[in-house]
Protein backbone atom coordinates (compact mmCIF):
# COMPACT_ATOMS: atom_id res chain seq x y z
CA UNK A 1 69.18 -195.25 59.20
CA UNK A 2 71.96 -196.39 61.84
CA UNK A 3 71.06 -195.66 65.53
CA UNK A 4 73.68 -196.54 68.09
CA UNK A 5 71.85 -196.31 71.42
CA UNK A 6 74.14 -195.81 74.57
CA UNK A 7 72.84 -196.42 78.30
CA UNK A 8 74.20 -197.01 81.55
CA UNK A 9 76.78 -194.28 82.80
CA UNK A 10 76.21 -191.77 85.77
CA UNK A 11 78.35 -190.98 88.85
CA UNK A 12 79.92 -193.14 91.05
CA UNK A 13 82.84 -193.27 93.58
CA UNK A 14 86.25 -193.97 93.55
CA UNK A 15 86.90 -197.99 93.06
CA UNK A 16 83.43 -198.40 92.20
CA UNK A 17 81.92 -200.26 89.27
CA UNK A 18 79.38 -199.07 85.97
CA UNK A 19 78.01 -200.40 83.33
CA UNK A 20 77.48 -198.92 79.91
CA UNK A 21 75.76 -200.87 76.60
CA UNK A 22 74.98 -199.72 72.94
CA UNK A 23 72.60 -201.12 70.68
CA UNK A 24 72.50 -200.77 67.28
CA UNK A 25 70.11 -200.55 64.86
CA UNK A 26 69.16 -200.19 61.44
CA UNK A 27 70.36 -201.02 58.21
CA UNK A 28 74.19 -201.69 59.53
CA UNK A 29 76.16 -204.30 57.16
CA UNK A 30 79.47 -205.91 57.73
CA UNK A 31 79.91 -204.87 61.03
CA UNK A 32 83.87 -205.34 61.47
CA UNK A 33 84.16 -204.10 65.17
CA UNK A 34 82.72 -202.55 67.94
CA UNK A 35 84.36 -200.12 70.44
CA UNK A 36 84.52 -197.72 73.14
CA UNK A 37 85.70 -194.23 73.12
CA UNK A 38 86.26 -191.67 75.64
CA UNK A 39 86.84 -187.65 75.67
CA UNK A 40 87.52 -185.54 78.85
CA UNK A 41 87.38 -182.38 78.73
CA UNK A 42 89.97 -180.00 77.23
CA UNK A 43 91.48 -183.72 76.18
CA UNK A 44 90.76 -185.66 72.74
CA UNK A 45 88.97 -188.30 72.12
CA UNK A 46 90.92 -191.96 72.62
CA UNK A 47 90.19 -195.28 72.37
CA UNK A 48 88.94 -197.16 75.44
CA UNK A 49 88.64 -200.84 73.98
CA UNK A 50 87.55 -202.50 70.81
CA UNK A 51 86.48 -205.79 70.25
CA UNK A 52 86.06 -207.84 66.76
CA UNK A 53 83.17 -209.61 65.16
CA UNK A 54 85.86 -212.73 66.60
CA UNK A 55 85.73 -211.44 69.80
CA UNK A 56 89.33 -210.38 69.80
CA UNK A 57 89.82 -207.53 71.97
CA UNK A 58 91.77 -204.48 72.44
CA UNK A 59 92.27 -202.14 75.31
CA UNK A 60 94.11 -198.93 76.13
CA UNK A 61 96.91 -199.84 79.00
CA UNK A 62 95.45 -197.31 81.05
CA UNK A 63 92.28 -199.52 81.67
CA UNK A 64 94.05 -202.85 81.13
CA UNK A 65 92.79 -205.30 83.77
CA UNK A 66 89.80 -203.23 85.04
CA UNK A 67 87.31 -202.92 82.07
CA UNK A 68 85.60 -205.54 80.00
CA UNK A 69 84.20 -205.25 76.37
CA UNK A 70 81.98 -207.90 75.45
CA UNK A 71 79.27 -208.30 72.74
CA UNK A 72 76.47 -210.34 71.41
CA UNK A 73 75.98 -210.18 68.07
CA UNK A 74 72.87 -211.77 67.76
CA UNK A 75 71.65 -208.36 69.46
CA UNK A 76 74.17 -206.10 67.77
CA UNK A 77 74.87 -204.88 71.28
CA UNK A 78 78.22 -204.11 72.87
CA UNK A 79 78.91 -203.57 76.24
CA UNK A 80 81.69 -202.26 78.62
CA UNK A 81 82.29 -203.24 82.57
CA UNK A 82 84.25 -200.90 84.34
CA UNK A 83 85.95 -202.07 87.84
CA UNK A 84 87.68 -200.17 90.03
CA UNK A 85 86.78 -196.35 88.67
CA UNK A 86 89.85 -193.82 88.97
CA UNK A 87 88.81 -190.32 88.80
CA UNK A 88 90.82 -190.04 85.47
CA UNK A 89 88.17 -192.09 84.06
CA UNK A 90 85.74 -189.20 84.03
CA UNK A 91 84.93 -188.54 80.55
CA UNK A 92 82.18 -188.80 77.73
CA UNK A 93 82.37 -191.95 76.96
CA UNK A 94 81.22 -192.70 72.85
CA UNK A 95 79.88 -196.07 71.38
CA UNK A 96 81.74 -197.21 68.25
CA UNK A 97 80.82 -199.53 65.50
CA UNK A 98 83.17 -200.15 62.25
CA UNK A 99 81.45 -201.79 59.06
CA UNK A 100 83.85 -202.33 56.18
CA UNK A 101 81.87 -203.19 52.33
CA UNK A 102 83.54 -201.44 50.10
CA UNK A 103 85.11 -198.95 52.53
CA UNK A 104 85.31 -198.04 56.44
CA UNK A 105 82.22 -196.46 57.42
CA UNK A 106 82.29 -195.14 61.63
CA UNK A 107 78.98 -195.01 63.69
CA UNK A 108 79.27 -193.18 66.60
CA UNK A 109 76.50 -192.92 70.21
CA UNK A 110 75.80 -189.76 71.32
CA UNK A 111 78.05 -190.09 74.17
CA UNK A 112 77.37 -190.90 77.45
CA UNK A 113 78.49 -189.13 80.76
CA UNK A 114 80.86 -191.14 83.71
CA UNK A 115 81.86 -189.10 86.08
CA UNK A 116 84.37 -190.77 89.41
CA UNK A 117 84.35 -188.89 92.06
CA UNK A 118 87.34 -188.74 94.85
């Protein structure tokens, strides 16, 4: 059984900095990429940043220049540094890991909570 186990979030202040990682574990093959995802409330979910097995990433403009996805692989653990929290950055914010065999298959955390405070 896949486990994708989130830590780090909490509450900070505006311009501050957190931390999140996800580990996975478990019978997980192929892994193709590994991601963040976000959902405020009364919003849906979106994508936060992504990064390949390559470590090619992807980020949503809105967090362009202040986060950083990175990973090790050899610990099938993916992480996210966020700089310079804006309020709108509150949200649950969801580990993601894609595995492609003979199809897509999505693994998602259980979410964990960042809330910025003005």
């Amino acid at each position: 059984q896949v486990q994708l186990v989130e830590s780090g979030g909490g509450l900070v202040q505006a311009g501050g900095s957190l931390g999140l990682s996800c580990a996975v574990s478990g019978n997980i093959f192929r892994i193709e990429s590994m991601g963040w995802y976000r959902q405020a409330p009364g919003k849906q979910r979106e994508l936060v940043a992504t990064i390949s097995t390559s470590s090619s990433t992807n980020y949503a403009d809105s967090v362009k220049g202040r986060f950083t996805i990175s990973r090790d692989n050899a610990k099938n653990t993916v992480y996210l540094q966020m700089n310079s929290l804006k309020p709108e950055d509150t949200a649950v914010y969801y580990c993601n890991v894609v595995t492609r065999l003979l199809r897509r298959l999505d693994y998602w955390g259980q979410g964990t909570q960042v809330t910025v405070s003005s």
